[in-house]
N, C-alpha and C. Protein backbone atom coordinates (compact mmCIF):
# COMPACT_ATOMS: atom_id res chain seq x y z
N UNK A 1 18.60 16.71 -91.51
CA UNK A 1 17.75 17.79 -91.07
C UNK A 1 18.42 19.12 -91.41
N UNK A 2 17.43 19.90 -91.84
CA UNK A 2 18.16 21.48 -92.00
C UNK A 2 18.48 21.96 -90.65
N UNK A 3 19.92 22.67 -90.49
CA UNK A 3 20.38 23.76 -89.75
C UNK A 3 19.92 23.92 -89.28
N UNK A 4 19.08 25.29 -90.16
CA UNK A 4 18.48 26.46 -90.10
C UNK A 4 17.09 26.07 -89.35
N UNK A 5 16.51 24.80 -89.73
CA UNK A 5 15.04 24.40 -89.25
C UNK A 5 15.31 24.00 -87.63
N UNK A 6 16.43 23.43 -87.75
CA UNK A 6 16.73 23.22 -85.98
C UNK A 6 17.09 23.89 -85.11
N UNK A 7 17.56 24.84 -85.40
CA UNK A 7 17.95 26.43 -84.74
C UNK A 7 16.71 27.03 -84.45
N UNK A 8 15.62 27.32 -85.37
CA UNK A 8 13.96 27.87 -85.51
C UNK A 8 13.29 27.04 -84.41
N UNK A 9 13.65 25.51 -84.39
CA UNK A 9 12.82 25.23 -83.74
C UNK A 9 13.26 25.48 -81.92
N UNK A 10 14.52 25.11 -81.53
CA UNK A 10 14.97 25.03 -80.59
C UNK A 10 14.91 26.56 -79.85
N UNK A 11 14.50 27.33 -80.96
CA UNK A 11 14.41 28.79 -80.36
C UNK A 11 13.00 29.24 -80.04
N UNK A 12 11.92 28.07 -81.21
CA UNK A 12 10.49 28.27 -80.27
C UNK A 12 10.72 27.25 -79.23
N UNK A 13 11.36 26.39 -78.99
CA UNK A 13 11.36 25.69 -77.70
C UNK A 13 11.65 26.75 -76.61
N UNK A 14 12.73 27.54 -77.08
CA UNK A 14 13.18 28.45 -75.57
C UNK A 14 12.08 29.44 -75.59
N UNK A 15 11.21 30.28 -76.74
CA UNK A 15 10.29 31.09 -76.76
C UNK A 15 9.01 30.98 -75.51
N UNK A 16 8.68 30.12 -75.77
CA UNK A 16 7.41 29.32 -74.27
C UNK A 16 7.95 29.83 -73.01
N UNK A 17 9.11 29.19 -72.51
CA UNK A 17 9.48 30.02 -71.24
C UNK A 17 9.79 30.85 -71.05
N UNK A 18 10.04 31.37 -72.00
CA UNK A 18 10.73 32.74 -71.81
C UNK A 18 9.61 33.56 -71.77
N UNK A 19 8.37 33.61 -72.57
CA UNK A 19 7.13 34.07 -72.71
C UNK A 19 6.51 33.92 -71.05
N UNK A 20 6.42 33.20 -70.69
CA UNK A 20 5.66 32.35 -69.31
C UNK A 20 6.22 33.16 -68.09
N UNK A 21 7.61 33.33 -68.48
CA UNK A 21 8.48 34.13 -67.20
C UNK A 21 8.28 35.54 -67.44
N UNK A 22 8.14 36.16 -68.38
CA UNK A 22 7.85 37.68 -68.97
C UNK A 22 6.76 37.87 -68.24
N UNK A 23 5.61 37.02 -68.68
CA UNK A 23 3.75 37.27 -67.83
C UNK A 23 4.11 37.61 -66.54
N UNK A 24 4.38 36.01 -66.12
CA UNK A 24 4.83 36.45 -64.55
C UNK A 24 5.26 37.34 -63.78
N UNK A 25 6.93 37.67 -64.30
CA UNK A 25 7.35 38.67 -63.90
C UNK A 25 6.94 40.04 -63.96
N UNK A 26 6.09 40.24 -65.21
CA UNK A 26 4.90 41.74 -65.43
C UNK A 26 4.01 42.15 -64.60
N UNK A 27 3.58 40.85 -63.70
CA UNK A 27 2.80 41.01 -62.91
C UNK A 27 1.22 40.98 -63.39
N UNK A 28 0.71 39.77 -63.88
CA UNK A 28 0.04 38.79 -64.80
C UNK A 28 -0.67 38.39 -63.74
N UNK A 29 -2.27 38.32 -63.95
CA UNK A 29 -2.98 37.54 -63.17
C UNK A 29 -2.89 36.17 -64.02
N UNK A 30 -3.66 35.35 -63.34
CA UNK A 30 -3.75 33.71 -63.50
C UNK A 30 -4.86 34.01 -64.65
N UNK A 31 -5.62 34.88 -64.78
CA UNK A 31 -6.42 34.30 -66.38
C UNK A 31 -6.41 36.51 -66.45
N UNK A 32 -6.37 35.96 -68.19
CA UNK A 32 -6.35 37.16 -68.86
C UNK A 32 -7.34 38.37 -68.11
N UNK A 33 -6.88 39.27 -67.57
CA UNK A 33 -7.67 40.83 -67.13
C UNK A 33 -8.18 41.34 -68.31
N UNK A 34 -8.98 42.65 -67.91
CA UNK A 34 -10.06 43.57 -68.79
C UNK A 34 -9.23 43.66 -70.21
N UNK A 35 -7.79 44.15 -70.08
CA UNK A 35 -7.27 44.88 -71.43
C UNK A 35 -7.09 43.53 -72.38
N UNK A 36 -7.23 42.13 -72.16
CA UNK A 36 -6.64 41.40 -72.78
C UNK A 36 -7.65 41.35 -73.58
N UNK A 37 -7.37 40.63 -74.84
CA UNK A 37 -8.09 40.13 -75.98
C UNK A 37 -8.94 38.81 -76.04
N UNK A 38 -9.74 38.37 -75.16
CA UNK A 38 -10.64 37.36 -74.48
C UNK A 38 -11.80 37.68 -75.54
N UNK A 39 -12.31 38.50 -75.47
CA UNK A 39 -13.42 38.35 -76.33
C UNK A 39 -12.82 38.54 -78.10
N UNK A 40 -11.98 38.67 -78.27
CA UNK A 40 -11.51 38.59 -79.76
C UNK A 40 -10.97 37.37 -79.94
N UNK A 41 -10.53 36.56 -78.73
CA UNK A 41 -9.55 35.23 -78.69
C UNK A 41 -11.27 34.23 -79.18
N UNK A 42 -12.16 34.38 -78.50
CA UNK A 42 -13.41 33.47 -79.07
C UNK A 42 -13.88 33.31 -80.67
N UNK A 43 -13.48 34.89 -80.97
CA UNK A 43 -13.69 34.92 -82.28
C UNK A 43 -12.95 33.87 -83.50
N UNK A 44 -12.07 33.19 -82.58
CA UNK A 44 -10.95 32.35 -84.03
C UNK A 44 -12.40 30.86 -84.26
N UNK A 45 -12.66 30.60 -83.07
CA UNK A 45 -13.66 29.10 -83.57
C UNK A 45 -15.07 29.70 -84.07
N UNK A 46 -15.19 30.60 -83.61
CA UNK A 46 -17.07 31.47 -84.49
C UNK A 46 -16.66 31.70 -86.19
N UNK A 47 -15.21 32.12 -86.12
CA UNK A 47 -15.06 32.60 -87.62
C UNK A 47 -14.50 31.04 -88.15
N UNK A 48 -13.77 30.04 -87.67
CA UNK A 48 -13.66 29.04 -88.51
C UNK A 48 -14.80 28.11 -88.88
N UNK A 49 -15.59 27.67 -87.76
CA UNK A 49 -16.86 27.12 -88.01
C UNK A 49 -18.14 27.63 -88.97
N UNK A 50 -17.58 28.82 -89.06
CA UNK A 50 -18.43 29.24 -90.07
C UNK A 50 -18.00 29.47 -91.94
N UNK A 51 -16.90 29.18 -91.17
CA UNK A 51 -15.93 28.88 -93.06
C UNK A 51 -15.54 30.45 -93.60
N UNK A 52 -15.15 31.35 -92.82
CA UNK A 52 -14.88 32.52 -92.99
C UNK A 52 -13.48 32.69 -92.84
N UNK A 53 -12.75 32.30 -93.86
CA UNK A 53 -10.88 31.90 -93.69
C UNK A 53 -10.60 33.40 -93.27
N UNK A 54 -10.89 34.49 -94.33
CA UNK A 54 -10.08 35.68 -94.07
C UNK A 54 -10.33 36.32 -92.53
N UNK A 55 -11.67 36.03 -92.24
CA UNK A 55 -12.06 36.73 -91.22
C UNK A 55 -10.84 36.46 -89.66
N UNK A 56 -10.84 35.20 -90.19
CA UNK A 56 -9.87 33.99 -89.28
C UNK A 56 -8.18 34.88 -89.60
N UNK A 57 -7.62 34.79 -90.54
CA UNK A 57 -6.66 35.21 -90.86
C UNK A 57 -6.01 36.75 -90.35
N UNK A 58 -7.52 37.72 -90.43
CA UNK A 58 -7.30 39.02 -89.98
C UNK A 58 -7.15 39.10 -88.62
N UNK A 59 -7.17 37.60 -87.57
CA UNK A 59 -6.81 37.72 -86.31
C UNK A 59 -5.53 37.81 -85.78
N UNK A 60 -4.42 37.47 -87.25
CA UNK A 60 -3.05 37.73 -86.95
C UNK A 60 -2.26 38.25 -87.30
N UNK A 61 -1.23 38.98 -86.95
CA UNK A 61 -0.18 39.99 -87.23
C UNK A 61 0.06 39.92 -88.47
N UNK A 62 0.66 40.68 -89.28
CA UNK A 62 0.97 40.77 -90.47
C UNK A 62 2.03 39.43 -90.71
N UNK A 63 3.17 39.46 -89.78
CA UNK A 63 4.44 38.48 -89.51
C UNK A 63 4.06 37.31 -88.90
N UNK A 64 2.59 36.89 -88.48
CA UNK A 64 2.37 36.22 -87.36
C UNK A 64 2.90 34.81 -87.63
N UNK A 65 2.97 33.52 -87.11
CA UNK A 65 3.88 32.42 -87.32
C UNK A 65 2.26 31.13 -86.68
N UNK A 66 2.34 30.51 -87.66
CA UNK A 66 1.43 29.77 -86.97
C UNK A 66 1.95 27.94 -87.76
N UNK A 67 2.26 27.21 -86.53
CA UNK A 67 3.25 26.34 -85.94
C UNK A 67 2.02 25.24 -86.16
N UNK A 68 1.59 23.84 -87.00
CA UNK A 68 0.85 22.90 -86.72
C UNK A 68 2.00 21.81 -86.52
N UNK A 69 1.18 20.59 -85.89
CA UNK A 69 2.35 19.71 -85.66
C UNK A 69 2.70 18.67 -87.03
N UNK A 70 3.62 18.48 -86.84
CA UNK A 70 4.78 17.75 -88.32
C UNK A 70 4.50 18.53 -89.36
N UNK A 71 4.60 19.88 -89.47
CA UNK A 71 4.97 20.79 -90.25
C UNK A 71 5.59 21.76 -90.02
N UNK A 72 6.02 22.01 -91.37
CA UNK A 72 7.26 23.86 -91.13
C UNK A 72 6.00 24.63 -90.67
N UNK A 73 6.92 26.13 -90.26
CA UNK A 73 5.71 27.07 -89.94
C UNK A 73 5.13 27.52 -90.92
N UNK A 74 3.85 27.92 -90.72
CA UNK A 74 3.24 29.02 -91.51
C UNK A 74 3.73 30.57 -91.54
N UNK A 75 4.32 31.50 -92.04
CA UNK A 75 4.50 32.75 -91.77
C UNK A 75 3.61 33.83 -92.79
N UNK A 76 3.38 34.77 -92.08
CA UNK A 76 2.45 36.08 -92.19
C UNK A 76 1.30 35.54 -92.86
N UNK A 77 0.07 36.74 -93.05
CA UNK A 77 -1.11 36.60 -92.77
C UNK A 77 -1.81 35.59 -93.93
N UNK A 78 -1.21 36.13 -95.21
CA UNK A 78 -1.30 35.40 -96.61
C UNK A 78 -1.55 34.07 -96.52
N UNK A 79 -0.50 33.61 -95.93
CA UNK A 79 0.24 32.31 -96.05
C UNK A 79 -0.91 31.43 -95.22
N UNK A 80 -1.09 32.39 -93.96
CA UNK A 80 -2.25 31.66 -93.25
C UNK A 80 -3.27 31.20 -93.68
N UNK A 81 -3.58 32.48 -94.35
CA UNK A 81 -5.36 32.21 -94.98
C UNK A 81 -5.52 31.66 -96.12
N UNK A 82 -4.38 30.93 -96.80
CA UNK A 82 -4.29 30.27 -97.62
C UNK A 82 -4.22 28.63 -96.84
N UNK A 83 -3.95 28.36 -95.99
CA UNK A 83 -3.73 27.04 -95.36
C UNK A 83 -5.01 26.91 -93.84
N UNK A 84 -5.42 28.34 -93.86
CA UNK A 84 -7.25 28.17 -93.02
C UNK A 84 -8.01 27.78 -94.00
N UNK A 85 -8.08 28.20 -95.39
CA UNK A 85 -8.95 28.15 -96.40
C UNK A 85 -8.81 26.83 -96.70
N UNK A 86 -7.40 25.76 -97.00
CA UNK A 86 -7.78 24.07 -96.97
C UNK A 86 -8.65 24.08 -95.82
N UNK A 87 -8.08 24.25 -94.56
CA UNK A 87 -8.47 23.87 -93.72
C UNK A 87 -10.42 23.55 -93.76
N UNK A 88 -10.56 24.77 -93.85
CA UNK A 88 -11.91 25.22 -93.87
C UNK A 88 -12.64 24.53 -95.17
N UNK A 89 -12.37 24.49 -96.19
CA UNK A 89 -12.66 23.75 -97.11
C UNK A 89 -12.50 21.74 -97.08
N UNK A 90 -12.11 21.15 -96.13
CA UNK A 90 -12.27 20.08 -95.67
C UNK A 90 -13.52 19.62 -94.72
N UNK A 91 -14.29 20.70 -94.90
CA UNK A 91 -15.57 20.39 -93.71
C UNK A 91 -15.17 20.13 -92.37
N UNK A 92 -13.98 20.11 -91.94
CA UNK A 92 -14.42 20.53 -90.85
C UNK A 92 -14.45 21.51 -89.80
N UNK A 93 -14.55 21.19 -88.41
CA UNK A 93 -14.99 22.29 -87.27
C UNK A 93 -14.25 21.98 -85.93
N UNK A 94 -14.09 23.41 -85.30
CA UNK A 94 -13.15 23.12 -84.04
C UNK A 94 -13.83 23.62 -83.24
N UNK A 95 -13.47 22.67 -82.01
CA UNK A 95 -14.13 23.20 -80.29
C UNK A 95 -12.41 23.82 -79.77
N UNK A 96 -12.59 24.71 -78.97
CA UNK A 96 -11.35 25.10 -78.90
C UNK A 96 -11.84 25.81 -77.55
N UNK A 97 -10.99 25.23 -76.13
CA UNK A 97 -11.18 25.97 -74.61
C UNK A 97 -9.81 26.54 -74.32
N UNK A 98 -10.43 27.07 -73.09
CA UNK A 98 -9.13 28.26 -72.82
C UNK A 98 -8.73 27.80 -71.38
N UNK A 99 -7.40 27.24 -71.36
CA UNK A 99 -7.34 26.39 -69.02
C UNK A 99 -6.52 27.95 -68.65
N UNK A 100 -5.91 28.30 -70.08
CA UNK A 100 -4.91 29.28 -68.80
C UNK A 100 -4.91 30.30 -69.92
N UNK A 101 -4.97 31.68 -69.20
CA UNK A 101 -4.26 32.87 -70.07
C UNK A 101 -3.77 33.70 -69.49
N UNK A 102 -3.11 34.49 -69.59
CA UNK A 102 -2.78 35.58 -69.21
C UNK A 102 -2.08 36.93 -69.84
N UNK A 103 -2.07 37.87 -69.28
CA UNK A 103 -1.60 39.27 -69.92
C UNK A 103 -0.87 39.92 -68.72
N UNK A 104 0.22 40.86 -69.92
CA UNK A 104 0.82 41.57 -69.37
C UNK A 104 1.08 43.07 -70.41
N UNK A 105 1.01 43.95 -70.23
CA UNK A 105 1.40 44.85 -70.84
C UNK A 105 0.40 45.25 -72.36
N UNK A 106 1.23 44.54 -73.33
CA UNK A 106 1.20 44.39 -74.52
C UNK A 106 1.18 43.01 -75.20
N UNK A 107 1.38 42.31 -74.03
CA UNK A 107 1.45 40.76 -74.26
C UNK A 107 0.16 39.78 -73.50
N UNK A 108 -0.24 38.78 -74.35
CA UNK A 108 -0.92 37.96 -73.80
C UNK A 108 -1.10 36.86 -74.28
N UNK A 109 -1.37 35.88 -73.41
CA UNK A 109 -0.76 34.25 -74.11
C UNK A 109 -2.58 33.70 -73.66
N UNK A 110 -2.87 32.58 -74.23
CA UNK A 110 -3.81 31.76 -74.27
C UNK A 110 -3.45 30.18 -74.44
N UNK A 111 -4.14 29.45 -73.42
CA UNK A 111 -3.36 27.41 -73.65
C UNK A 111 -4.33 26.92 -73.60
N UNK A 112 -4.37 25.79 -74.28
CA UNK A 112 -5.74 25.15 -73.70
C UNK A 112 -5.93 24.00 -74.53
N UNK A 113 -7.15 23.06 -74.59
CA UNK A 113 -7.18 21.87 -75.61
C UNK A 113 -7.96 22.18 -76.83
N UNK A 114 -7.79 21.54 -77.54
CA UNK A 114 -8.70 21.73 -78.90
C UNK A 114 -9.20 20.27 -79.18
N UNK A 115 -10.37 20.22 -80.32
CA UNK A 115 -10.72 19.10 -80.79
C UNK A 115 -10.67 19.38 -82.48
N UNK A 116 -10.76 18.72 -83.17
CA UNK A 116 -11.23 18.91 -84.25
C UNK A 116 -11.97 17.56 -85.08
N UNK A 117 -13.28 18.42 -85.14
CA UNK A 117 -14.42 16.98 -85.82
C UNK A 117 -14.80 17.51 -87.28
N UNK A 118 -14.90 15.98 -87.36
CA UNK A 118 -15.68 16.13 -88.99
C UNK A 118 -17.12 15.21 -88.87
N UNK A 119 -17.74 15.41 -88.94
CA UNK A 119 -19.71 15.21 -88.63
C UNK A 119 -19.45 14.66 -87.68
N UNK A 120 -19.47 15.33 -87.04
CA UNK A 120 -19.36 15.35 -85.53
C UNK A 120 -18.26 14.19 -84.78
N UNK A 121 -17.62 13.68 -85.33
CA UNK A 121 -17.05 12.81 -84.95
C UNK A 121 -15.29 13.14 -84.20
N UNK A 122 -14.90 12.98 -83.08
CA UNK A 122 -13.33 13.79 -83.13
C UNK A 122 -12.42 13.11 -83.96
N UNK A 123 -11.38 14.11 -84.95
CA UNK A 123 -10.60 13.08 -85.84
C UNK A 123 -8.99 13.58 -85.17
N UNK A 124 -8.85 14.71 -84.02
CA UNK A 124 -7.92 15.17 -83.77
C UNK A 124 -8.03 15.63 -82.49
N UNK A 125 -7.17 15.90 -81.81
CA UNK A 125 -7.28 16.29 -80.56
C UNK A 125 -5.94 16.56 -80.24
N UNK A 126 -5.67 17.83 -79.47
CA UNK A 126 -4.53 18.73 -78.84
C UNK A 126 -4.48 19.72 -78.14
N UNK A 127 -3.47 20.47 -77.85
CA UNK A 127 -3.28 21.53 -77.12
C UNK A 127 -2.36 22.25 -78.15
N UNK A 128 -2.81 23.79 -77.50
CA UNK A 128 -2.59 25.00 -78.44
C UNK A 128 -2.23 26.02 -77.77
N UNK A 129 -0.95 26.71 -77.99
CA UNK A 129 -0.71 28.31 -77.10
C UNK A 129 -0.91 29.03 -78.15
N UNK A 130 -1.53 30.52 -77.91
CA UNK A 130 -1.62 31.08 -78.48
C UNK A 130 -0.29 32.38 -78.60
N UNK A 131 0.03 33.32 -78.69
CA UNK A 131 0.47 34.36 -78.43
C UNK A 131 -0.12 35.65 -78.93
N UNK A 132 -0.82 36.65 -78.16
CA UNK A 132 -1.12 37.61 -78.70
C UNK A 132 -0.17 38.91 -78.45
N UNK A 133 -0.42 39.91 -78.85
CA UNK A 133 0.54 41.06 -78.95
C UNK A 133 -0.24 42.41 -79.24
N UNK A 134 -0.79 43.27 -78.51
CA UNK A 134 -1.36 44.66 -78.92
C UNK A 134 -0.51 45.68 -79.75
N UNK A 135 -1.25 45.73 -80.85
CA UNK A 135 -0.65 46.93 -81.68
C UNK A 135 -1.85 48.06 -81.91
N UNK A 136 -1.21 49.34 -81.44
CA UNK A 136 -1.77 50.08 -80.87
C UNK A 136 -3.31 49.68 -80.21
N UNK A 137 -4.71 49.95 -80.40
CA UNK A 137 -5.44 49.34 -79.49
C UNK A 137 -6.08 48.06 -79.96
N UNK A 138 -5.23 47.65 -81.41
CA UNK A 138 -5.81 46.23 -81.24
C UNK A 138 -4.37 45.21 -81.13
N UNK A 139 -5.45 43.83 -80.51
CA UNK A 139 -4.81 42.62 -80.48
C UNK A 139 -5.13 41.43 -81.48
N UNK A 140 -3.48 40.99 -81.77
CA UNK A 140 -3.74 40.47 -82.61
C UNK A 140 -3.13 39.15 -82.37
N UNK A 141 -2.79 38.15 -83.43
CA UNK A 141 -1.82 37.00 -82.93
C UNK A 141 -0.62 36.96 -83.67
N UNK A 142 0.50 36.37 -82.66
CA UNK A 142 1.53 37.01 -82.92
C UNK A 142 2.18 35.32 -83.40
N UNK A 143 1.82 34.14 -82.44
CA UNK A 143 2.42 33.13 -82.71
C UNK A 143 1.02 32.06 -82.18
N UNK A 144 1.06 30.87 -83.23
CA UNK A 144 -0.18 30.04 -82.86
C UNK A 144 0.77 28.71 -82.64
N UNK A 145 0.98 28.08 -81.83
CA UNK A 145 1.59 26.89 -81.76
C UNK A 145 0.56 25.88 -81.60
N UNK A 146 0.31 24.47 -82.13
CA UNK A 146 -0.60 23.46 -82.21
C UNK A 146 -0.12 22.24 -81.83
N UNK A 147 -0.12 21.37 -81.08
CA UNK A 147 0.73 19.95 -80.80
C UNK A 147 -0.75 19.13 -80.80
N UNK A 148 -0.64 18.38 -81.91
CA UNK A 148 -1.46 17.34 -82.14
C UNK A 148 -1.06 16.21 -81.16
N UNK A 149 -2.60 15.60 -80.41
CA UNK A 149 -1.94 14.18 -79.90
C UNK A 149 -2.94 14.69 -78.31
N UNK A 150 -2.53 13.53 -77.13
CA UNK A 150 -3.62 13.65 -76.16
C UNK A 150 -3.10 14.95 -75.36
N UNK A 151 -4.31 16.27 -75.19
CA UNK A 151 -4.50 17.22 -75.06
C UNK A 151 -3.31 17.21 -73.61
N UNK A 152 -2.28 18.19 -73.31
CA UNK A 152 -1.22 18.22 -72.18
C UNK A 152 -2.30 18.60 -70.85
N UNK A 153 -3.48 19.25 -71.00
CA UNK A 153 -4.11 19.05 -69.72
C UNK A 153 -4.75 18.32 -68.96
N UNK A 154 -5.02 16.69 -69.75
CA UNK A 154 -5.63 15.65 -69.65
C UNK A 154 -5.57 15.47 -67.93
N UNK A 155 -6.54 15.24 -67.29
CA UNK A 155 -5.87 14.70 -66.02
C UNK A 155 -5.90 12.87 -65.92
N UNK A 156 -4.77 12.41 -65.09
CA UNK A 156 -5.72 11.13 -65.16
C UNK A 156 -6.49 10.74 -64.37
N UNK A 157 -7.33 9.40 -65.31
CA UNK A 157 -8.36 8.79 -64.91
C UNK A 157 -7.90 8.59 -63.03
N UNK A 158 -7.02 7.68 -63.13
CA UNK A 158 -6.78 7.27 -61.76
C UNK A 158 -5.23 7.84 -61.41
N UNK A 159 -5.34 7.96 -60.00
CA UNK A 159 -3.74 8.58 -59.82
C UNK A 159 -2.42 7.43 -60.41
N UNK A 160 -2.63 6.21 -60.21
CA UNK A 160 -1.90 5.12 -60.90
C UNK A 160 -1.29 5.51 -62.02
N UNK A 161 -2.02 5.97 -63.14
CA UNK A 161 -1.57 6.24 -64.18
C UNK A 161 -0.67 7.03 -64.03
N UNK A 162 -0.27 8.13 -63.28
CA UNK A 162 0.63 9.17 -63.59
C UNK A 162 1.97 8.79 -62.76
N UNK A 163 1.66 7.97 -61.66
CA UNK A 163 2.91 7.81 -60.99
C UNK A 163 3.66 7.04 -61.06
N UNK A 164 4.98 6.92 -60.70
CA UNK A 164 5.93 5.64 -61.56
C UNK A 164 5.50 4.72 -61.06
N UNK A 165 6.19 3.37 -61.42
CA UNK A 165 5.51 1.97 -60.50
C UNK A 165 6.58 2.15 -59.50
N UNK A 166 6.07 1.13 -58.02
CA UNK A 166 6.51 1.05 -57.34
C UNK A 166 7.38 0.18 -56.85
N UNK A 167 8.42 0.58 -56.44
CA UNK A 167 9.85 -0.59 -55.82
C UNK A 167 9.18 -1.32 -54.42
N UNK A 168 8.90 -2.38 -54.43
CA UNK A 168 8.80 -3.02 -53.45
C UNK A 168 10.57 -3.06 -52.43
N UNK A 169 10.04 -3.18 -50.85
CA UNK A 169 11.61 -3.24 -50.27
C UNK A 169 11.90 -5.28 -50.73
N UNK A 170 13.34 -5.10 -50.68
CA UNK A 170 13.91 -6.78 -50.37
C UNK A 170 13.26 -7.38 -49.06
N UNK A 171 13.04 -8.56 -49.20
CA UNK A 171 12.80 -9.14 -47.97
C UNK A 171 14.37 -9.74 -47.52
């Protein structure tokens, strides 16, 4: 494994909390307030479903980093809309919800599950943080992280599933 790739990653590992504790401590409601970028955050699945890569692309920072799973990152805007444009050019389409967001300042994060179908069918399914960042009065995205696999907000079916098994006492 590269170094350099394990250092990158272990530093977006520490990035998440450190992000999460920043909101908080800013004094962050539980879902994104007026100044946040909520109605521009809808705009990423209206502009991909409609096969509009750049439109998609102009939602992120010049530097922005966008993270899919078992791949290197994507970096700045180019790079993106060159790898929305496969994307988009494979037919298919994303449902994409929002469980948690919040803002602070200049900062605002978005989590939530995604699907992704091809005629209608789901061929993918995950969870996604977003990171946004205001530069001057617009917001843009600063970091897209993607973890393919069963969505982290799943609840379960039955409480069984989530809890360890149980030690019976000795008789």
């Amino acid at each position: 494994m590269n170094p350099r790739r394990s250092l990158e990653r272990r530093g977006l590992a520490r990035l998440v909390p450190f992000l999460a504790l920043l909101l908080v401590v800013g004094g962050c409601s539980a879902r994104a307030g007026a100044g946040a970028p909520m109605g521009r955050k809808r705009l990423w699945e209206a502009f991909f479903n409609r096969g509009d890569a750049a439109a998609v692309a102009g939602l992120y920072s010049r530097n922005a980093e966008l993270v899919l799973s078992g791949a290197p990152p994507i970096r700045g805007r180019g790079a993106i809309r060159a790898a929305v444009t496969k994307m988009v050019h494979s037919g298919v389409k994303v449902r994409i919800r929002t469980d948690r967001s919040a803002a602070a300042g200049e900062l605002a994060y978005f989590f939530g599950p995604y699907r992704v179908l091809l005629k209608r069918r789901v061929i993918e399914r995950g969870t996604y943080l977003e990171v946004w960042h205001r530069y001057g009065g617009r917001w843009l995205i600063d970091l897209d992280v993607n973890a393919s696999g069963v969505p982290i907000m799943r609840k379960p079916r039955h409480w069984s599933e989530s809890a360890p098994p149980r030690r019976q006492a000795p008789r």
